[in-house]
Protein backbone atom coordinates (compact mmCIF):
# COMPACT_ATOMS: atom_id res chain seq x y z
CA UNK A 1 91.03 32.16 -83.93
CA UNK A 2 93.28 35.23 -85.23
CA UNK A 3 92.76 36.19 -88.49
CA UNK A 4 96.14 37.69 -90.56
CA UNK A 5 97.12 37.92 -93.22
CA UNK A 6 100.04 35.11 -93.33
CA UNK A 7 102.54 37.60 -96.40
CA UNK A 8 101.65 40.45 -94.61
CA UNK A 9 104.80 39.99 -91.95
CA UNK A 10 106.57 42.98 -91.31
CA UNK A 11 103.41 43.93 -89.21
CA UNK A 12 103.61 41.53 -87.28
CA UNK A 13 107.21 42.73 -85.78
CA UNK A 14 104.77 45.94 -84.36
CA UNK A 15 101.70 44.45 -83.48
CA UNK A 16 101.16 43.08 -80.20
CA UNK A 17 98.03 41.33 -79.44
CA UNK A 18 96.43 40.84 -75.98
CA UNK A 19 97.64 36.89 -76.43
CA UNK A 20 101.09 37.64 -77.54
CA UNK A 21 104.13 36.65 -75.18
CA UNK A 22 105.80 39.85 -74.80
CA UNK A 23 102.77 40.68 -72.21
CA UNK A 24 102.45 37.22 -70.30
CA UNK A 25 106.20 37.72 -69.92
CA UNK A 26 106.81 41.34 -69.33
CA UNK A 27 106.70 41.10 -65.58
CA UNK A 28 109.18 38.33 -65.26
CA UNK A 29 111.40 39.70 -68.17
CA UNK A 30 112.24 43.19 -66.15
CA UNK A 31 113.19 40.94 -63.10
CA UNK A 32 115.68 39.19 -64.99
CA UNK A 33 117.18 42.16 -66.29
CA UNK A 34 117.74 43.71 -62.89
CA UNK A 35 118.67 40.37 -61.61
CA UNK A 36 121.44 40.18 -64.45
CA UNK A 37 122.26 44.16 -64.35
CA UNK A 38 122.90 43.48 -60.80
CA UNK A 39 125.35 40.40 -61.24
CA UNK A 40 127.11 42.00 -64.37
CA UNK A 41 127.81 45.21 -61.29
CA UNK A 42 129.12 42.30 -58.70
CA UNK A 43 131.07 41.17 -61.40
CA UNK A 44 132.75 43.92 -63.21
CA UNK A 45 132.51 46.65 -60.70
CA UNK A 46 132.71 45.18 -57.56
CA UNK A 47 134.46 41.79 -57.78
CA UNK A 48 136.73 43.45 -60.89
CA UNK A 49 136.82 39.78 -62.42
CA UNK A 50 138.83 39.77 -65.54
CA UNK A 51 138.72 37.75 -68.35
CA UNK A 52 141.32 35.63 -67.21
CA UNK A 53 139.42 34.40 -64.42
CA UNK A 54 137.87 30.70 -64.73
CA UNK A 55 134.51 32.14 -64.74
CA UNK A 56 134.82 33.24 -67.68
CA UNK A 57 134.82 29.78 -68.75
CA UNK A 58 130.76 29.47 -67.74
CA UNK A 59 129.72 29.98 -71.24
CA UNK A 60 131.54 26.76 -72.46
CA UNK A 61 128.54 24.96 -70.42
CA UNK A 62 125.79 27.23 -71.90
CA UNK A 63 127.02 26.03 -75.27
CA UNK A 64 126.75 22.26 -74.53
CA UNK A 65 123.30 23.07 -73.25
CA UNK A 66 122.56 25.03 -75.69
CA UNK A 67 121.77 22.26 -78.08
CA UNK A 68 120.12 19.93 -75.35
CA UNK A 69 117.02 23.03 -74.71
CA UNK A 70 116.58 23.57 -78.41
CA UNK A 71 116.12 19.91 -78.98
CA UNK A 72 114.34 19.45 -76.13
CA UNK A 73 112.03 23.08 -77.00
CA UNK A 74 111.56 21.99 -80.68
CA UNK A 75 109.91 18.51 -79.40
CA UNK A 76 107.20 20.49 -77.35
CA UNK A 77 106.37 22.78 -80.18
CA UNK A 78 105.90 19.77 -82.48
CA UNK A 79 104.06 18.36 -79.83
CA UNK A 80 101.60 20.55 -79.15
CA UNK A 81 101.27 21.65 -82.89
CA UNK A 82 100.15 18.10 -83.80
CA UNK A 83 97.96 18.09 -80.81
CA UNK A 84 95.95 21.04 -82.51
CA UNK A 85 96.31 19.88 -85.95
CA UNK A 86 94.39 16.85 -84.92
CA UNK A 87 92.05 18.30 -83.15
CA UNK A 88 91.23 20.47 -86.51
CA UNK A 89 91.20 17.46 -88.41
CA UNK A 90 88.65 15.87 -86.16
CA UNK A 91 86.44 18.80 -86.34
CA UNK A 92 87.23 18.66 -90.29
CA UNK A 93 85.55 14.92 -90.59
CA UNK A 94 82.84 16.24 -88.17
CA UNK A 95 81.77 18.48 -90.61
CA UNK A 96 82.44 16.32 -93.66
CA UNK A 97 80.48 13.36 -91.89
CA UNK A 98 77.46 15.67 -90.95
CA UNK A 99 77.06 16.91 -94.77
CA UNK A 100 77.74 13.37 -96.19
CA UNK A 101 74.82 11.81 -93.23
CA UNK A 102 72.58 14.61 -94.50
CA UNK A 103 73.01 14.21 -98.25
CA UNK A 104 72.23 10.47 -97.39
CA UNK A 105 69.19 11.29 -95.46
CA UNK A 106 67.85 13.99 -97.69
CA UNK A 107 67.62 11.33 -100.81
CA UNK A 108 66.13 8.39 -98.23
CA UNK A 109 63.56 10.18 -96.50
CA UNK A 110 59.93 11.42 -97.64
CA UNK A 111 58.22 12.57 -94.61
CA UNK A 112 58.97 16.33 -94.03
CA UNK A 113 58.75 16.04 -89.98
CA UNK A 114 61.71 13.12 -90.21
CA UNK A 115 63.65 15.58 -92.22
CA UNK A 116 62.95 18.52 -90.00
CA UNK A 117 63.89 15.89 -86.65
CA UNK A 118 67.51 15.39 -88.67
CA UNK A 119 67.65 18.87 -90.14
CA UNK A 120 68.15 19.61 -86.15
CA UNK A 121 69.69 16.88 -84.39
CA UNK A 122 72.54 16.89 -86.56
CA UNK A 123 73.11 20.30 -85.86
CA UNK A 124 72.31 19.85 -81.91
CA UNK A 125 75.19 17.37 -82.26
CA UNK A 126 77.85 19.73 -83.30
CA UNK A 127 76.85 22.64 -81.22
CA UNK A 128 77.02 20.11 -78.22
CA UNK A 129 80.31 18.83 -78.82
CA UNK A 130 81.73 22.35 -78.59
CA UNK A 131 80.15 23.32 -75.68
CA UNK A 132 81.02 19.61 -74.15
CA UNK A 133 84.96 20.38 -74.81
CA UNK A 134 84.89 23.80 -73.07
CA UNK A 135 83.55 22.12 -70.13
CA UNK A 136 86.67 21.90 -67.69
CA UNK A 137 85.29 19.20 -65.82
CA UNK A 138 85.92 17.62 -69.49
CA UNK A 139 89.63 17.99 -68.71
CA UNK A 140 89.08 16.61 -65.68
CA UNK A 141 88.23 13.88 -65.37
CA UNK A 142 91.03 11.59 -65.91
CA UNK A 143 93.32 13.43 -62.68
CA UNK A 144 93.43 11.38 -60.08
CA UNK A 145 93.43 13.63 -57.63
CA UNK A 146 89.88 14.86 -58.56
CA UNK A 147 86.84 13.37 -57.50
CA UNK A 148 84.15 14.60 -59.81
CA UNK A 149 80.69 13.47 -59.51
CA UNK A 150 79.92 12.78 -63.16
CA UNK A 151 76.26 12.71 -63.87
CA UNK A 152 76.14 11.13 -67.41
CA UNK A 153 73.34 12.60 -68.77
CA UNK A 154 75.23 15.52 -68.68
CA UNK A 155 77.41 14.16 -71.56
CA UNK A 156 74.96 16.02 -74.03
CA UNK A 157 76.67 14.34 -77.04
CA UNK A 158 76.12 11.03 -75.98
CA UNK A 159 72.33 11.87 -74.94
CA UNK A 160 71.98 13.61 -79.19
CA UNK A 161 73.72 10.46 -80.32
CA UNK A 162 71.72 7.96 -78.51
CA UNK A 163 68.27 10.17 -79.72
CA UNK A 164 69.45 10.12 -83.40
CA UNK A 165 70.01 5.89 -83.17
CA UNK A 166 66.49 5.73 -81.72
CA UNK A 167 64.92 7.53 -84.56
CA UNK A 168 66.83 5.62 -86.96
CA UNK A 169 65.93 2.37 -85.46
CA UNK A 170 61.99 3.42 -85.40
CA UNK A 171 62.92 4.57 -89.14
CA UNK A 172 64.12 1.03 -89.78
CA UNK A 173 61.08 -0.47 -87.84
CA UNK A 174 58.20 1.57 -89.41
CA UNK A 175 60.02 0.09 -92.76
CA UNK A 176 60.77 3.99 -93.71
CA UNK A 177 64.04 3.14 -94.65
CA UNK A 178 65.39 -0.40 -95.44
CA UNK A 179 68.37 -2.91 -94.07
CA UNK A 180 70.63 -1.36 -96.75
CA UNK A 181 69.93 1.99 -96.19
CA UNK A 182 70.46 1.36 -92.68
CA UNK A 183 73.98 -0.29 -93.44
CA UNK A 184 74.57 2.84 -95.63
CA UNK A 185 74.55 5.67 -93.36
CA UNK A 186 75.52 3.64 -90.42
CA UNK A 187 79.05 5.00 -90.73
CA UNK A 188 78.54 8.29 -90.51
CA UNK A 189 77.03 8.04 -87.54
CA UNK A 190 79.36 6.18 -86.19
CA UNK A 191 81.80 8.31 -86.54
CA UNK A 192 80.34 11.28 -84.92
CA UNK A 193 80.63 8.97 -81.13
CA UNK A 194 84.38 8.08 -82.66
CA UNK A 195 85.30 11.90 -83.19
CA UNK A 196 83.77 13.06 -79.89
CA UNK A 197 85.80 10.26 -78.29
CA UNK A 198 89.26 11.67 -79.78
CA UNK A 199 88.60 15.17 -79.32
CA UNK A 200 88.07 14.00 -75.04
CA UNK A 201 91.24 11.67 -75.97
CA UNK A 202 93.27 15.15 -76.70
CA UNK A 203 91.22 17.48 -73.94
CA UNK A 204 91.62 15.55 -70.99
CA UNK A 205 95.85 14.07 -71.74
CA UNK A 206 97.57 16.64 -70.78
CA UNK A 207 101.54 16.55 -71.75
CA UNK A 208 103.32 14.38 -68.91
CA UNK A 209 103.81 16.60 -66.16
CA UNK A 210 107.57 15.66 -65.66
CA UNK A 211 108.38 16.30 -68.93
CA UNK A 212 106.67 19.95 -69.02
CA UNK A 213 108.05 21.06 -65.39
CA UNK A 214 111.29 19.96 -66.43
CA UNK A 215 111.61 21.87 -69.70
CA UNK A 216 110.38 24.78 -67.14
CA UNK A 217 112.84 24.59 -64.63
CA UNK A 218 115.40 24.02 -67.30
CA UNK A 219 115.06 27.45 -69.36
CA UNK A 220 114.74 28.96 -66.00
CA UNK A 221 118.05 28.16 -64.56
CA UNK A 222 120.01 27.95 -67.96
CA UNK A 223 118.87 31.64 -68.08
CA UNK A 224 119.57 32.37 -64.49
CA UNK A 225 123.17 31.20 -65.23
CA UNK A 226 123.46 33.07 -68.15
CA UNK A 227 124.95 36.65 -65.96
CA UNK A 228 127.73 34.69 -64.36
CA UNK A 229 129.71 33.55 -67.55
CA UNK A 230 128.70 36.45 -70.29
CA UNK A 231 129.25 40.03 -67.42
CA UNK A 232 133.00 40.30 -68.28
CA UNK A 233 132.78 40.13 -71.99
CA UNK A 234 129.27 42.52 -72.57
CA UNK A 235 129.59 44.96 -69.16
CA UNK A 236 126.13 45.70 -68.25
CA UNK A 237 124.63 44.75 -71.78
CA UNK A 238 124.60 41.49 -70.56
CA UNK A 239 120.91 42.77 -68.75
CA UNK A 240 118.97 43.23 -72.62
CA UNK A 241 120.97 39.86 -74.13
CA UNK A 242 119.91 37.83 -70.98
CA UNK A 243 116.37 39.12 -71.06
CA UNK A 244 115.93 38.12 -75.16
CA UNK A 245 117.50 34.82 -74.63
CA UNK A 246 114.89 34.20 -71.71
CA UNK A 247 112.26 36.10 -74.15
CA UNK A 248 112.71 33.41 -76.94
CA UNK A 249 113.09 29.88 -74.73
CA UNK A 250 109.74 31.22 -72.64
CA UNK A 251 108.08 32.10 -75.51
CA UNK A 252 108.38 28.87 -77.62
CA UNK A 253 106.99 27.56 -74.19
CA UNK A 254 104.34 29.72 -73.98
CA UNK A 255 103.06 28.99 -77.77
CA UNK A 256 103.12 25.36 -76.93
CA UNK A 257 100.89 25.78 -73.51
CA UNK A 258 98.75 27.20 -76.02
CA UNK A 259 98.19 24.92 -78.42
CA UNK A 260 98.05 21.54 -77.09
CA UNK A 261 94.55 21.96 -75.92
CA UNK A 262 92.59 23.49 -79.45
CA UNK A 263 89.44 23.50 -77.36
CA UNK A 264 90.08 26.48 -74.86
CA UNK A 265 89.42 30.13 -74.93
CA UNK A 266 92.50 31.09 -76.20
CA UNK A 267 92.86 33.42 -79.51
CA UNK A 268 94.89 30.36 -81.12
CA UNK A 269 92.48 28.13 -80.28
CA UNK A 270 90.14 26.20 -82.80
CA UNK A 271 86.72 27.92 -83.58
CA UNK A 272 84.54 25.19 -82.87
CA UNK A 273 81.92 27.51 -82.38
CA UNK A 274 82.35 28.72 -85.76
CA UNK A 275 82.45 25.05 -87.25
CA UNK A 276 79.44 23.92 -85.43
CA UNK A 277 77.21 27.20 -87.04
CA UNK A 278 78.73 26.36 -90.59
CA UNK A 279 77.71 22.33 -90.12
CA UNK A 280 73.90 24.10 -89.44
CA UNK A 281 74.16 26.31 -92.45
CA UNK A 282 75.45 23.30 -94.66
CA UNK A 283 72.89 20.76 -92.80
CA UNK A 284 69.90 23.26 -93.33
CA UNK A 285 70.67 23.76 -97.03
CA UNK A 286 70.75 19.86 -97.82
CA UNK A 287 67.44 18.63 -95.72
């Protein structure tokens, strides 16, 4: 995750990081503007359209569909940005749950090599779920059109989960702990199988393809139409306006790609890495 300084914003207008959208879309952006430098030429120079000619009526349509991208732009955004949020919120009861299961555990338990077995595994847990959600066969494996040949002991938070219930239950049957203790911490770790669960939930449902390859093809030939109807009133200016319009429409886009899956590589990405070495700190300093 990027770490700025959210007052400090007038850098930001300067600054370009290696993630920012001016360099995914650089490539495309200098195609539109020759593509629209060369229409606004047909137009003006060539064709000598006036602004009395009906095609100068074009922009009456970008203006009706104006209104129909933004609202349609402003749902992905919102979209995605919940997608992340939760995600961050998941990872926020993970780390609540671990410290709560280990406060529990450090009052109920006597022998130092049960503490030390916890003092680990609840760690293990964390540091497995990260490295279980930046598995792509994790996003995966709900396409139909891939046949992946799950092994399930690869699920390495199931397999830490499933160790942790066994050493409760011998807790519970060597009469270390009793029935109410037992009942007690039960929740917590419950919930670490429930948050694991959601996080896959959010990794492997992607947004409806439809829905995304429309809004694509939509900003692409709004701005592809954009030449025709504005080359008699800006001349060849029309190239730089085109190419921001296309900037900010692609962008928003972009930013929502991004987002809706917190548990990639990407700079904006959730630093589950991060959270999983804090949960050992905070687990270590309890037990």
């Amino acid at each position: 995750m990027i770490s700025y300084n959210t007052k400090d914003w007038f850098t930001f207008i300067f600054h370009f990081h290696k993630s920012d959208t001016i360099r995914k879309l650089l490539p495309i952006m200098l195609a539109i503007g020759v593509y629209s430098a060369a229409v606004g030429y047909l137009e003006v120079e060539y064709f000598e359209f006036n602004k009395n000619h009906y095609i100068h009526n074009i922009p009456i349509m970008h203006g009706m569909l104006g209104f129909v991208i933004s609202l349609l732009l402003v749902f992905r955004t919102n979209t995605a940005y919940d997608r992340w949020w939760e995600g961050r919120k998941l990872w926020g009861s993970l780390v609540n749950n671990s410290r709560n299961l280990a406060i529990k555990l450090s009052a109920i338990l006597k022998d130092e090599s049960d503490k030390k077995f916890f003092r680990e595994i609840i760690a293990t847990y964390a540091s497995f779920l990260h490295k279980h959600l930046k598995d792509e066969e994790t996003s995966k494996q709900l396409f139909e059109d891939v046949d992946l040949e799950i092994d399930h002991h690869k699920h390495k938070p199931n397999q830490v989960m499933r160790m942790m219930y066994h050493k409760i239950n011998y807790l519970y049957e060597t009469k270390k702990i009793t029935g109410d203790q037992l009942i007690t911490i039960n929740q917590e770790l419950q919930s670490f199988t429930d948050i694991c669960g959601a996080c896959e939930r959010i990794k492997n449902t992607p947004i409806p393809y439809s829905y995304s390859a429309f809004i694509k093809k939509f900003i692409f030939f709004y701005t592809m139409t954009l030449p025709f109807g504005y080359s008699i009133s800006l001349g060849y200016f029309v190239a730089p306006v085109v190419v921001f319009i296309f900037y900010v429409l692609a962008s928003l886009e972009l930013i929502a790609e991004e987002i809706e899956d917190p548990f990639g590589d990407d700079e904006n990405d959730l630093p589950t890495k991060k959270i999983a070495e804090n949960i050992k700190k905070h687990v270590e300093e309890l037990i």
